[in-house]
N, C-alpha and C. Protein backbone atom coordinates (compact mmCIF):
# COMPACT_ATOMS: atom_id res chain seq x y z
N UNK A 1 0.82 -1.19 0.00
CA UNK A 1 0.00 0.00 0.00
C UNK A 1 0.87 1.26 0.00
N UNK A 2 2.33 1.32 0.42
CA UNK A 2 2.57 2.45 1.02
C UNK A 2 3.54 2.64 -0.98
N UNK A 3 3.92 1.93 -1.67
CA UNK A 3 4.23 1.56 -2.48
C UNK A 3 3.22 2.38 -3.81
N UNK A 4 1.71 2.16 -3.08
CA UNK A 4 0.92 2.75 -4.10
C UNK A 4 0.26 1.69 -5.24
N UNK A 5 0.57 0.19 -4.95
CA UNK A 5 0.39 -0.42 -5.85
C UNK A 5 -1.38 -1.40 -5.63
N UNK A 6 -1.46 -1.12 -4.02
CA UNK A 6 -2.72 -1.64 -3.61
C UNK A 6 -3.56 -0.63 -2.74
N UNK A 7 -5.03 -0.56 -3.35
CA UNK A 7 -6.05 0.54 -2.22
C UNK A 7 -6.95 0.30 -2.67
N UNK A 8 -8.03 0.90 -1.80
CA UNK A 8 -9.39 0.33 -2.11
C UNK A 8 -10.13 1.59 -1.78
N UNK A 9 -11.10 1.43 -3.15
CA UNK A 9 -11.79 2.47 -3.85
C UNK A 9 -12.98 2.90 -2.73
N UNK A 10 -12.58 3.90 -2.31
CA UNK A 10 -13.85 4.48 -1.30
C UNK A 10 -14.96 4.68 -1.72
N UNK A 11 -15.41 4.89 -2.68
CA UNK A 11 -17.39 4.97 -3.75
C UNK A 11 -17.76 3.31 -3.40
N UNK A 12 -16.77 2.47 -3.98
CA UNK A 12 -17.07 1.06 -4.30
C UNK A 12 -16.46 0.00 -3.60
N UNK A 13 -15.55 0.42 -2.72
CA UNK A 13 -15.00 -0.69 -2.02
C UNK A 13 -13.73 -1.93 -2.75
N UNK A 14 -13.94 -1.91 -4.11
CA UNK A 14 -13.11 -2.75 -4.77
C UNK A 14 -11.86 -2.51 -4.81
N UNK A 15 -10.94 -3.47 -4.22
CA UNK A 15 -9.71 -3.16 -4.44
C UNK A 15 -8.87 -3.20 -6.13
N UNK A 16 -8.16 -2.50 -5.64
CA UNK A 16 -7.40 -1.11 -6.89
C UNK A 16 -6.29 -2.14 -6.73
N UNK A 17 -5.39 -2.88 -8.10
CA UNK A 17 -3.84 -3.66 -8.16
C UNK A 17 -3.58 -2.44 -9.01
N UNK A 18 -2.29 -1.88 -9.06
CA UNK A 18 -1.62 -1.04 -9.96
C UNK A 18 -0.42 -1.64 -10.78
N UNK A 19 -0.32 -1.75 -11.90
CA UNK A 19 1.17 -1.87 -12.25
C UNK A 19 1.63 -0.28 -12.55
N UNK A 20 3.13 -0.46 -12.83
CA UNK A 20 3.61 1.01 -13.06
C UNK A 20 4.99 0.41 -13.85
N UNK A 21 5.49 1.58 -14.96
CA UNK A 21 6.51 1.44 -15.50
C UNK A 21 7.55 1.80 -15.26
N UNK A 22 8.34 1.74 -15.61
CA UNK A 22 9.64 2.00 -14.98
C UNK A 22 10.25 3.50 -14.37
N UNK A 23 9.03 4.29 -15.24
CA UNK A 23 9.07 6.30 -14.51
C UNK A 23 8.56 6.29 -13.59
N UNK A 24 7.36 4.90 -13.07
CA UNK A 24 6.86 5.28 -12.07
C UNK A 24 5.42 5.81 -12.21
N UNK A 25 4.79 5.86 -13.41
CA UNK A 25 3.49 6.07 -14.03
C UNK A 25 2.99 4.84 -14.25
N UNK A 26 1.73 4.95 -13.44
CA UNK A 26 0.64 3.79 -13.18
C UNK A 26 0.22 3.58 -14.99
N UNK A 27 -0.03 1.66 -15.63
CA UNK A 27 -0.24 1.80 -16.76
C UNK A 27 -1.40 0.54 -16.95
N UNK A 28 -1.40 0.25 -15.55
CA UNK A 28 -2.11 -0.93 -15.42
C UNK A 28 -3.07 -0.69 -13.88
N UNK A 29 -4.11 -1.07 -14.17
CA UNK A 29 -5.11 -1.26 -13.21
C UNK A 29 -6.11 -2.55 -12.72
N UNK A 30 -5.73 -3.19 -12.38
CA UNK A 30 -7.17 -4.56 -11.74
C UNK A 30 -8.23 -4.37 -10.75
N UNK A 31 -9.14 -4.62 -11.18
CA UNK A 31 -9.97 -3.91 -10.16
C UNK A 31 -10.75 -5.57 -9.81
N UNK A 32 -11.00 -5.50 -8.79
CA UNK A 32 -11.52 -6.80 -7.42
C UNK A 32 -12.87 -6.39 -6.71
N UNK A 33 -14.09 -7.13 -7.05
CA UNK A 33 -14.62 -6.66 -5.93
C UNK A 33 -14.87 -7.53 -4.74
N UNK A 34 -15.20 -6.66 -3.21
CA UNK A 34 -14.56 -7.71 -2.05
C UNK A 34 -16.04 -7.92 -1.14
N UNK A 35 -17.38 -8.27 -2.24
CA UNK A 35 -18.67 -8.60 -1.94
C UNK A 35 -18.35 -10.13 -2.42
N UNK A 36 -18.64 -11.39 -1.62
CA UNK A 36 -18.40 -12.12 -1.88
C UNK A 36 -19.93 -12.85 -2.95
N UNK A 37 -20.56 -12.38 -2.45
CA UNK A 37 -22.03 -12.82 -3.33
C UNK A 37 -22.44 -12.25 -4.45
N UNK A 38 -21.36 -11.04 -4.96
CA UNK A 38 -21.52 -10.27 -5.93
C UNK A 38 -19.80 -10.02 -6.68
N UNK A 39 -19.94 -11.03 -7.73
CA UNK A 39 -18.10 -11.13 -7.89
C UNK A 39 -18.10 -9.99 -9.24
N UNK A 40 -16.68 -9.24 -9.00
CA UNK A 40 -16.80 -8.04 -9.97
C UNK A 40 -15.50 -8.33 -9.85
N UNK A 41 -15.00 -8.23 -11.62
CA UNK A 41 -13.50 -8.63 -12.14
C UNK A 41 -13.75 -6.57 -13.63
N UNK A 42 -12.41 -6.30 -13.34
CA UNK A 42 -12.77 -5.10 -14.40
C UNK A 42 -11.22 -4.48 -14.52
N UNK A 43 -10.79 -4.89 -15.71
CA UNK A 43 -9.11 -3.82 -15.39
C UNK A 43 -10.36 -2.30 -16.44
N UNK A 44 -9.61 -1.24 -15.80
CA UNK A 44 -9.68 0.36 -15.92
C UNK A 44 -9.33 0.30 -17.01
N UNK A 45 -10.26 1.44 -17.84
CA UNK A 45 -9.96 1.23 -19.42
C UNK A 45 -8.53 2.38 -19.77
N UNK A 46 -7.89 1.53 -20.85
CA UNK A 46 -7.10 2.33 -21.50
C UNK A 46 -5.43 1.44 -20.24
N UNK A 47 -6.10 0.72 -19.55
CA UNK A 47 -5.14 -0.51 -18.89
C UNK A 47 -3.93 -0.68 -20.15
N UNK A 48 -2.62 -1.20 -19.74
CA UNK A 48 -1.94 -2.11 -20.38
C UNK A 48 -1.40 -2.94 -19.60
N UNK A 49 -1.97 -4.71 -20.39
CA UNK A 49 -1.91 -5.30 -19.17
C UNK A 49 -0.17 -6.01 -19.51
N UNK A 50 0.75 -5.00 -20.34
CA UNK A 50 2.45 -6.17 -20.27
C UNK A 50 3.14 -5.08 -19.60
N UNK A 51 2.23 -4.14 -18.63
CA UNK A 51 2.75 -3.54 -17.29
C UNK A 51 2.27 -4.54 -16.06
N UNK A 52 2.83 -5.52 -15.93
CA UNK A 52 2.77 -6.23 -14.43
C UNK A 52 2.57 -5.79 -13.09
N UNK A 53 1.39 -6.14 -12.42
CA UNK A 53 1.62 -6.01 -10.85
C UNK A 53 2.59 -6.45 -11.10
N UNK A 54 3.65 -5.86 -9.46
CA UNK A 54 4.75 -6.47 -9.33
C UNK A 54 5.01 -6.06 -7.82
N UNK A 55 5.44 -7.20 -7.00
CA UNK A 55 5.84 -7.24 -5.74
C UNK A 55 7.27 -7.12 -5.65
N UNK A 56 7.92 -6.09 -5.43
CA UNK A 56 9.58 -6.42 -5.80
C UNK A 56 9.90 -6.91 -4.63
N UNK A 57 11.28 -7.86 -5.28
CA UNK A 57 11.92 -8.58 -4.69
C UNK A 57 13.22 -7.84 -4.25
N UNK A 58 14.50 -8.22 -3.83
CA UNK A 58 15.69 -7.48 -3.67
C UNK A 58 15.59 -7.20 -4.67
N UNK A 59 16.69 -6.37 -4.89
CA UNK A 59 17.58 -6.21 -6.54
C UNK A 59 18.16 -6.73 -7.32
N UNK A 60 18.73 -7.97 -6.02
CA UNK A 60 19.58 -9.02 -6.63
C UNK A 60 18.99 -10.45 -6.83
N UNK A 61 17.87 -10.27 -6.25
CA UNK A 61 16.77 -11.61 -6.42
C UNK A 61 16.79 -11.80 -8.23
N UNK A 62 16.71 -12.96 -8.13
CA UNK A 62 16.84 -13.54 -10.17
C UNK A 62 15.94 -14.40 -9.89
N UNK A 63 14.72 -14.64 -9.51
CA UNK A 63 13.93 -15.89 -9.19
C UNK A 63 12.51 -14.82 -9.74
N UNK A 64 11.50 -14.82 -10.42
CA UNK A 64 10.41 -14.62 -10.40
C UNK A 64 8.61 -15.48 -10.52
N UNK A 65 7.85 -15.48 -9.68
CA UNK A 65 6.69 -16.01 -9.34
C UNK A 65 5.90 -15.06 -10.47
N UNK A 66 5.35 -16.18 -11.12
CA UNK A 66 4.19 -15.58 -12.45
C UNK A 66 2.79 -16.34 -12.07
N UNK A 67 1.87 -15.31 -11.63
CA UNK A 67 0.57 -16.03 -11.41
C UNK A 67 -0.55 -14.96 -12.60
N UNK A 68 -1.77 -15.34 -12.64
CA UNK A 68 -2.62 -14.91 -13.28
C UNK A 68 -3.34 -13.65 -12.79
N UNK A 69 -3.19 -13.80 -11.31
CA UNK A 69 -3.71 -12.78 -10.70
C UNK A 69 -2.94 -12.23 -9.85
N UNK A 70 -2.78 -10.42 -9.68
CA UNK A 70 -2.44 -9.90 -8.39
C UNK A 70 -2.90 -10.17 -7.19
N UNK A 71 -4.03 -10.43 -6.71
CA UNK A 71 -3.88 -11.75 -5.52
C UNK A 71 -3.69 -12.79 -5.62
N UNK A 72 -3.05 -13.62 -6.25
CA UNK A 72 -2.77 -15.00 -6.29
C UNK A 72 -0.96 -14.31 -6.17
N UNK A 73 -0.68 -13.52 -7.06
CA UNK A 73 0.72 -13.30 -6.26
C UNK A 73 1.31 -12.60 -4.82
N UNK A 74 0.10 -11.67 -4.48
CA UNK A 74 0.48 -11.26 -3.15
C UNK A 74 0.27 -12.46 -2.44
N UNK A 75 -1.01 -13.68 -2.67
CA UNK A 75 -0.59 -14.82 -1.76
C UNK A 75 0.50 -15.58 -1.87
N UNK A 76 1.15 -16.06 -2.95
CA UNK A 76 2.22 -16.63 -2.70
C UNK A 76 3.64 -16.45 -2.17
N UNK A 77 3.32 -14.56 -2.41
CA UNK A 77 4.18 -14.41 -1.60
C UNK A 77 4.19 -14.40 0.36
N UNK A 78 2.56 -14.60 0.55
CA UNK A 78 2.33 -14.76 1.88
C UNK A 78 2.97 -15.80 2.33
N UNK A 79 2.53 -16.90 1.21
CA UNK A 79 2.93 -18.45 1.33
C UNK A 79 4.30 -18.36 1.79
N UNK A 80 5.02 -17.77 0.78
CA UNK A 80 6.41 -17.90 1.62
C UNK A 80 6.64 -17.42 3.05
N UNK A 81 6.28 -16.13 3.29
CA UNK A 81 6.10 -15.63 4.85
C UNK A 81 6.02 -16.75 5.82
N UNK A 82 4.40 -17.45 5.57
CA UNK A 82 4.10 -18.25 6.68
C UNK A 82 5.44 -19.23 6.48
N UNK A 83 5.73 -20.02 5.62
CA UNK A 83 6.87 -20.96 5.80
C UNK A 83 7.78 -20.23 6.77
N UNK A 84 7.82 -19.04 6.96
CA UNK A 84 9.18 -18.77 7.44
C UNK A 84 10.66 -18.03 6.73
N UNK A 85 10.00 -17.86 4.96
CA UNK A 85 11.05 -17.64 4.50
C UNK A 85 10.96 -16.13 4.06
N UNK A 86 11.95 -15.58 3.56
CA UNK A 86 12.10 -14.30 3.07
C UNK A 86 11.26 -14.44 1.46
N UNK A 87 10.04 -13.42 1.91
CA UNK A 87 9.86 -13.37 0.90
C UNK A 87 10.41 -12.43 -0.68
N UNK A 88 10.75 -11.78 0.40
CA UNK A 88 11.54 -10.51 -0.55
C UNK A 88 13.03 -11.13 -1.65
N UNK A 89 12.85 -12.83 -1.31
CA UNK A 89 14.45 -13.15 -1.86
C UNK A 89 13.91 -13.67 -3.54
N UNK A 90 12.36 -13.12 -3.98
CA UNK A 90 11.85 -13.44 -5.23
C UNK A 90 11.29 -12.26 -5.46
N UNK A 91 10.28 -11.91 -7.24
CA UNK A 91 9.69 -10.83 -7.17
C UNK A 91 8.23 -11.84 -7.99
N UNK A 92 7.29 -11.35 -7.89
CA UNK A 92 6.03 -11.69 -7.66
C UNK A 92 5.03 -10.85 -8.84
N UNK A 93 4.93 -10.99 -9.72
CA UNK A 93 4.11 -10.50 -11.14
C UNK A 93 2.84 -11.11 -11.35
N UNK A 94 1.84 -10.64 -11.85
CA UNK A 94 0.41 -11.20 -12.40
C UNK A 94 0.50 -10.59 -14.01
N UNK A 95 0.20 -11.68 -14.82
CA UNK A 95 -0.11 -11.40 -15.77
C UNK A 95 -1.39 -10.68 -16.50
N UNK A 96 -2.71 -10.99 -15.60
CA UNK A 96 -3.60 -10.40 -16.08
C UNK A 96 -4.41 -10.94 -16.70
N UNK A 97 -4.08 -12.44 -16.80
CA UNK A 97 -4.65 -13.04 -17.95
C UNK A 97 -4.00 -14.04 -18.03
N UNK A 98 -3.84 -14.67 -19.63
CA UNK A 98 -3.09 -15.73 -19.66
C UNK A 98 -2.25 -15.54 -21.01
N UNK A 99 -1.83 -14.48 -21.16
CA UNK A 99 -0.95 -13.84 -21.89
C UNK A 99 0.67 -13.58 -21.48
N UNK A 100 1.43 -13.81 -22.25
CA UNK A 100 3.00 -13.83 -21.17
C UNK A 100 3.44 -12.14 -22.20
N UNK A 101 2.83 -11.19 -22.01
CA UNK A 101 3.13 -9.94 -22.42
C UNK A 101 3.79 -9.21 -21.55
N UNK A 102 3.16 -9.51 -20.50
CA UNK A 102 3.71 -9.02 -18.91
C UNK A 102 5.25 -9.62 -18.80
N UNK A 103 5.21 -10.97 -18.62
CA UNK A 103 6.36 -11.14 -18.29
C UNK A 103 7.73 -10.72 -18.95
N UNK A 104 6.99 -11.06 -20.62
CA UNK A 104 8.30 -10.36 -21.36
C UNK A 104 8.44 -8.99 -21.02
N UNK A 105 7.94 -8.34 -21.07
CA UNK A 105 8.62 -6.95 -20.13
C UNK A 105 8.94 -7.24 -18.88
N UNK A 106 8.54 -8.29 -18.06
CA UNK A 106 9.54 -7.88 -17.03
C UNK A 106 10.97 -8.27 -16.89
N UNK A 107 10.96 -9.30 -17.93
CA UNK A 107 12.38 -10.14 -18.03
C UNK A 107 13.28 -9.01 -19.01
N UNK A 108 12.57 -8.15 -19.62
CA UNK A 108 13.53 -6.92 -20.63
C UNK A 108 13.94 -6.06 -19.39
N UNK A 109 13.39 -5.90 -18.40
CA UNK A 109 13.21 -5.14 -17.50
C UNK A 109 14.28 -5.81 -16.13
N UNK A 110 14.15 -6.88 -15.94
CA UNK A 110 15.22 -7.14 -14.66
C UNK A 110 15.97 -8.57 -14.74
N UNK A 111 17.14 -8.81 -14.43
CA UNK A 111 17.78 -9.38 -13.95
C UNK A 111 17.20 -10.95 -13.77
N UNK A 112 16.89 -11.73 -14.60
CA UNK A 112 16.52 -13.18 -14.03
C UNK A 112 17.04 -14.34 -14.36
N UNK A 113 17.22 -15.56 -14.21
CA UNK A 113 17.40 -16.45 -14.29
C UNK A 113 16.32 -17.93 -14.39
N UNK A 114 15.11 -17.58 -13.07
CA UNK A 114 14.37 -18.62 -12.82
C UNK A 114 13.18 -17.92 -12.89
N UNK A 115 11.96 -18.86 -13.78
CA UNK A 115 10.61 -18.50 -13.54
C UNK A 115 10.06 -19.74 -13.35
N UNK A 116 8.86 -19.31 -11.88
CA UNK A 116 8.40 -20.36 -11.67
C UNK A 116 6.53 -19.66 -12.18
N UNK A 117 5.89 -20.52 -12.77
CA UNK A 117 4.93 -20.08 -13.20
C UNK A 117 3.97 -20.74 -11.58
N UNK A 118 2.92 -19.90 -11.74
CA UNK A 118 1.90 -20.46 -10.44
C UNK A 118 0.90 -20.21 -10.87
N UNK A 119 0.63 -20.42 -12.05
CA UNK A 119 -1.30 -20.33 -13.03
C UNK A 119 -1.94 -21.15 -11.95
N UNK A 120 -3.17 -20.52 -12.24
CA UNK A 120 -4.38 -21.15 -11.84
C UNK A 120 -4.46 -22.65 -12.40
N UNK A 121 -4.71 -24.18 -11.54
CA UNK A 121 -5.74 -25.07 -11.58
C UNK A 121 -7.40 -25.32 -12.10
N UNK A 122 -7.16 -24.96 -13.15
CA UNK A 122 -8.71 -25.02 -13.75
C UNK A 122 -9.46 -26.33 -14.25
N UNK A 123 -9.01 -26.81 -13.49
CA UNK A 123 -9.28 -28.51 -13.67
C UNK A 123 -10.83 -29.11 -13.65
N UNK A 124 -11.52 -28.36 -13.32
CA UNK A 124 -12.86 -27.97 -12.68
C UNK A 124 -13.57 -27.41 -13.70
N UNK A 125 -13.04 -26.56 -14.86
CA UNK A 125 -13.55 -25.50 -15.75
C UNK A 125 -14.93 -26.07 -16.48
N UNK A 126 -15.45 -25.36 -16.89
CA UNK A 126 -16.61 -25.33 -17.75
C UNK A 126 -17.15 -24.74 -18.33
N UNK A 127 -18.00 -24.85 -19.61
CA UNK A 127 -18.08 -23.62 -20.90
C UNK A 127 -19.63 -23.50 -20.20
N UNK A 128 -20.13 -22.34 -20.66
CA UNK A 128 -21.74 -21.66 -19.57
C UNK A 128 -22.49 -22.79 -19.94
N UNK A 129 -22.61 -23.62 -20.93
CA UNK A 129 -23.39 -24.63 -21.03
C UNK A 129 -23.59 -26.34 -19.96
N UNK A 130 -22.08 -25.61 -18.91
CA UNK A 130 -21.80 -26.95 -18.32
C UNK A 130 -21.30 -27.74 -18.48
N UNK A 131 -20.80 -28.08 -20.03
CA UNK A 131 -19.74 -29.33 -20.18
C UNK A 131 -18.90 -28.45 -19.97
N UNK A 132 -17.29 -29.35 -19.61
CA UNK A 132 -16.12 -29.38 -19.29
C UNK A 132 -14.95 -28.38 -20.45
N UNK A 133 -13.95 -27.82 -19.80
CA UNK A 133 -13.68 -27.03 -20.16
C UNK A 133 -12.20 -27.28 -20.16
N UNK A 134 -11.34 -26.75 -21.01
CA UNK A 134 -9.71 -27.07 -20.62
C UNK A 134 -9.16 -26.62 -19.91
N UNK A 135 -7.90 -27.17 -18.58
CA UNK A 135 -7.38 -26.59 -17.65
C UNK A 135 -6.60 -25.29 -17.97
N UNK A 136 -7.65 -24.65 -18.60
CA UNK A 136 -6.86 -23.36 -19.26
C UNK A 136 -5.25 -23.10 -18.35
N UNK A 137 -5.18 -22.57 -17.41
CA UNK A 137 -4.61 -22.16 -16.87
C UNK A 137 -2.28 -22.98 -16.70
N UNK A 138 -2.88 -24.93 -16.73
CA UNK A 138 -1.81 -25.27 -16.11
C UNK A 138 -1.70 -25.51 -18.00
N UNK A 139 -2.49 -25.68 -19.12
CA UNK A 139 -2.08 -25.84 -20.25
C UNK A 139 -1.19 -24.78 -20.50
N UNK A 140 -1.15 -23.16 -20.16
CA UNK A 140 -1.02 -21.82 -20.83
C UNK A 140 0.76 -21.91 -19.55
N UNK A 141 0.53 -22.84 -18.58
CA UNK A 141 1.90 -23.05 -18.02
C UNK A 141 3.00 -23.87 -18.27
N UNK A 142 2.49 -25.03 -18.95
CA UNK A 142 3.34 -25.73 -19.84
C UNK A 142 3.92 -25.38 -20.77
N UNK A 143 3.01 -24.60 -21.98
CA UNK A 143 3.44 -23.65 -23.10
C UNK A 143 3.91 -22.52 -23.03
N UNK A 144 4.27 -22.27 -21.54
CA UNK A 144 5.38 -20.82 -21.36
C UNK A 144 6.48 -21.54 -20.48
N UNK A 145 6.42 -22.73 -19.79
CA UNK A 145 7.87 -22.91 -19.21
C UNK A 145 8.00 -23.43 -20.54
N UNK A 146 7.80 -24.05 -21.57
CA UNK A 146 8.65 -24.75 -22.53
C UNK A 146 9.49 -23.66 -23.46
N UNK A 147 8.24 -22.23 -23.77
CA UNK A 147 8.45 -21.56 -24.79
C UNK A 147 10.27 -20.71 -23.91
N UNK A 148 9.79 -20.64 -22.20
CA UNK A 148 11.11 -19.99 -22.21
C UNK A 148 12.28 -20.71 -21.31
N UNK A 149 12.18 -21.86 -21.48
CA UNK A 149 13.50 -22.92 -20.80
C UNK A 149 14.06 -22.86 -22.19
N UNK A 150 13.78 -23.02 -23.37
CA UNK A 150 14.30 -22.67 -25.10
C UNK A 150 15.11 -21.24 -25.14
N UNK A 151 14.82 -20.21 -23.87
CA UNK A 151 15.18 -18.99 -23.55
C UNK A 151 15.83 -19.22 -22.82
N UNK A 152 16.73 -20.63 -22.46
CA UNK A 152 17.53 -20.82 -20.98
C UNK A 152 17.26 -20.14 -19.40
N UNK A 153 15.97 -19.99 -19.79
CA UNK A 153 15.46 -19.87 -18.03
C UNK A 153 15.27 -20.79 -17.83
N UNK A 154 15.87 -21.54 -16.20
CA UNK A 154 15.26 -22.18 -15.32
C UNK A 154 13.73 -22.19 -14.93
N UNK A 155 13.02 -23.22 -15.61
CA UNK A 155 11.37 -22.84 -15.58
C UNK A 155 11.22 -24.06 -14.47
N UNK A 156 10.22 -23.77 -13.64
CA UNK A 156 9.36 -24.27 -12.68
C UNK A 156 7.65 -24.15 -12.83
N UNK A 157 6.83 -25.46 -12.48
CA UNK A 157 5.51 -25.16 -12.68
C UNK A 157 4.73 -25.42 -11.36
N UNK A 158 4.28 -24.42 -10.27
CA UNK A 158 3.53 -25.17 -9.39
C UNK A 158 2.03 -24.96 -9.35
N UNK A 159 1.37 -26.04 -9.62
CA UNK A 159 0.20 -26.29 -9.65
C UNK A 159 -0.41 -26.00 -8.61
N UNK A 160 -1.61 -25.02 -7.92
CA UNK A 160 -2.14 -25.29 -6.22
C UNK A 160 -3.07 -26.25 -6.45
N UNK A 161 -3.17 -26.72 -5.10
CA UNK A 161 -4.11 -27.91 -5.03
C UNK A 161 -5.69 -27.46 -5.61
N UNK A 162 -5.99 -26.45 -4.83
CA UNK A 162 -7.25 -25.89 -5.43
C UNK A 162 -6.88 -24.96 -7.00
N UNK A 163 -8.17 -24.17 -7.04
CA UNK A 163 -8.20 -23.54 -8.18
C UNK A 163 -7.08 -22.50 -8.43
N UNK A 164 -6.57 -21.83 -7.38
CA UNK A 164 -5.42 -21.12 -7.46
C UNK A 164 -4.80 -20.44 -6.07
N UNK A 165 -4.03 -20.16 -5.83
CA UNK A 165 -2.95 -19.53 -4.57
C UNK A 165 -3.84 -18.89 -3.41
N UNK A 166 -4.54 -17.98 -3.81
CA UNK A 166 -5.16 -17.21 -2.63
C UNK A 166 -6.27 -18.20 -2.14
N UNK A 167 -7.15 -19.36 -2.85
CA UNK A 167 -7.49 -20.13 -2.49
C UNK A 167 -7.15 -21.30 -1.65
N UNK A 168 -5.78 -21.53 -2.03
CA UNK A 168 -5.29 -22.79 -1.01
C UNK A 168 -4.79 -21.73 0.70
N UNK A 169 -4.20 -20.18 0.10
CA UNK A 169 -4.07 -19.82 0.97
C UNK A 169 -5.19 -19.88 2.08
N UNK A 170 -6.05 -19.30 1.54
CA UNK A 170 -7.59 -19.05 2.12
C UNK A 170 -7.54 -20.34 3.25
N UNK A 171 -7.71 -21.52 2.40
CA UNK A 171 -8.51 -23.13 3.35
C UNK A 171 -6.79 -23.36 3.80
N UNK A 172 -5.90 -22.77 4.38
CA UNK A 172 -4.70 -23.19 5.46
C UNK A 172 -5.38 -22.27 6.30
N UNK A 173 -5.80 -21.05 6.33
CA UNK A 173 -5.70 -20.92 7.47
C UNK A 173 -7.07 -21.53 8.32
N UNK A 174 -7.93 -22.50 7.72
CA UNK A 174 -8.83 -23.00 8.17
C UNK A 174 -8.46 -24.05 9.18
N UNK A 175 -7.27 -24.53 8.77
CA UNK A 175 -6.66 -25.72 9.79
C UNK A 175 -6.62 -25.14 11.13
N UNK A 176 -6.71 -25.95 11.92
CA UNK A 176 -6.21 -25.35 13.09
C UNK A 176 -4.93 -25.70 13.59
N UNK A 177 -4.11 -24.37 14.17
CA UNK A 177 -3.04 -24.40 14.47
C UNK A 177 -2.98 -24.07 15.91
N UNK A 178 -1.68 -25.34 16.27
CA UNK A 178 -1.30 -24.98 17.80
C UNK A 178 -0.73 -23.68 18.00
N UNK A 179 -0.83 -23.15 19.07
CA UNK A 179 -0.37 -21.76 19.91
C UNK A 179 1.35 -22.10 19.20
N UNK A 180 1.74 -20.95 18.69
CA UNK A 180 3.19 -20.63 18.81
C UNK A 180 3.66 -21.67 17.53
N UNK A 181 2.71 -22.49 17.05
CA UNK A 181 3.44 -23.07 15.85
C UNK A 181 3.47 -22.91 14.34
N UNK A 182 4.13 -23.09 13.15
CA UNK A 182 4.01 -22.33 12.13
C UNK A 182 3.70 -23.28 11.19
N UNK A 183 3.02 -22.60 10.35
CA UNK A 183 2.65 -23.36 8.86
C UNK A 183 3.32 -24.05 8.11
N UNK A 184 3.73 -25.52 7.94
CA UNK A 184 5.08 -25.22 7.00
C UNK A 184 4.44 -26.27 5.78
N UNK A 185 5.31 -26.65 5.25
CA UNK A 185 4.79 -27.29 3.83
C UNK A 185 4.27 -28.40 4.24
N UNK A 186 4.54 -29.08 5.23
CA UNK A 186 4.43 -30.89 5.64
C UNK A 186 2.89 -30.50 6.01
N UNK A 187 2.33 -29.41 6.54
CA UNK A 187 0.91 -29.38 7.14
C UNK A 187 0.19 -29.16 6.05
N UNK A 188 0.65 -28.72 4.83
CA UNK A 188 -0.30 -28.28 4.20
C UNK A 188 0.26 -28.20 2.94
N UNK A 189 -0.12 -28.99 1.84
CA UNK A 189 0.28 -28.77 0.45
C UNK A 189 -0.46 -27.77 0.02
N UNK A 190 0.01 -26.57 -0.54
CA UNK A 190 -0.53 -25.17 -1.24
C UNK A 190 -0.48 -25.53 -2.15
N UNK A 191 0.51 -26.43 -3.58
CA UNK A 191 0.94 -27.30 -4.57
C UNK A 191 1.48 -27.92 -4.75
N UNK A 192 1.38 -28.91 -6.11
CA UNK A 192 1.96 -29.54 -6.57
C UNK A 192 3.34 -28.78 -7.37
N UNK A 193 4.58 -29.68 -7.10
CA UNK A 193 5.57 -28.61 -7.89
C UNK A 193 6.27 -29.40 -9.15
N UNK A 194 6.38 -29.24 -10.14
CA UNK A 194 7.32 -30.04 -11.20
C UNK A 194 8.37 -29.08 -12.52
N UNK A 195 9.23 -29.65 -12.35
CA UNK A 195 10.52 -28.71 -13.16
C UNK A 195 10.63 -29.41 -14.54
């Protein structure tokens, strides 16, 4: 928040994701709404969505987390928190979609080595008619770690158990936890991981 990249719209309540370019001019907007019985998805027109949310990492961090959504990456980067680890030792992008426009600017843009993709699980999907639908999400992750391990990045794919990150986040903290003890991976698979 203090960053400027997350707030919530006082008329409407929906939280505001910002990306910004490298001057520092907002070029991207996601808008969330946080009525759970009334779901509202809307990027701000005149958006460009291969300006990435982006959670920065150090400077020297070369590791980046690619999810579909700016909350699915602020959760994973929670995910790391609760483990215990630094989350700041990665940087944390949403594509917006299922377009890798974003990322290629961010990889023109910084320092990397490793992408681990964290798409959505759409395993569940379905076209409005009710039949079954393709796992959009872990298909559009296969066809970008392949398209850029050919780019000699170190690609990683982690699948969450549920439909996506802020969701598995969501049902951990449903577990119950003893006084003084911490979340770690053995209590709770958030995903499946494969390189």
């Amino acid at each position: 928040m203090h960053e400027k990249k997350f707030y919530q719209q006082n008329k409407t309540g929906n939280c505001a994701f910002v990306g910004y370019d490298q001057e520092g001019v907002a070029r991207y907007c996601s808008l969330r709404g946080t009525t759970l019985n009334k779901p509202f998805k809307q990027d701000r027109e005149y958006s460009d969505k291969s300006y990435p949310f982006h959670l920065c990492g150090y400077p020297e961090s070369k590791r980046v987390y690619v999810c579909e959504s700016p909350i699915d990456a602020a959760s994973r980067a929670t995910i790391e928190k609760i483990r215990g680890h630094d989350w700041k030792a990665a940087h944390y992008i949403s594509l917006g979609c299922l377009s890798d426009q974003a990322l290629e600017r961010f990889l023109k843009e910084n320092v990397t080595n490793e992408i681990v993709f964290c798409l959505d699980n759409d395993a569940n999907a379905t076209y409005s008619n009710g039949s079954p639908a393709p796992n959009w999400g872990q298909e559009a992750a296969v066809k970008f770690s392949q398209k850029f391990s050919k780019l000699r990045y170190v690609t990683v794919i982690e699948t969450p158990i549920l439909k996506d990150f802020n969701e598995a986040l969501t049902a951990a903290y449903q577990i119950p936890l003893k006084a003084n003890s911490h979340l770690i991976e053995d209590s709770y698979d958030f995903y499946d991981s494969i390189k």
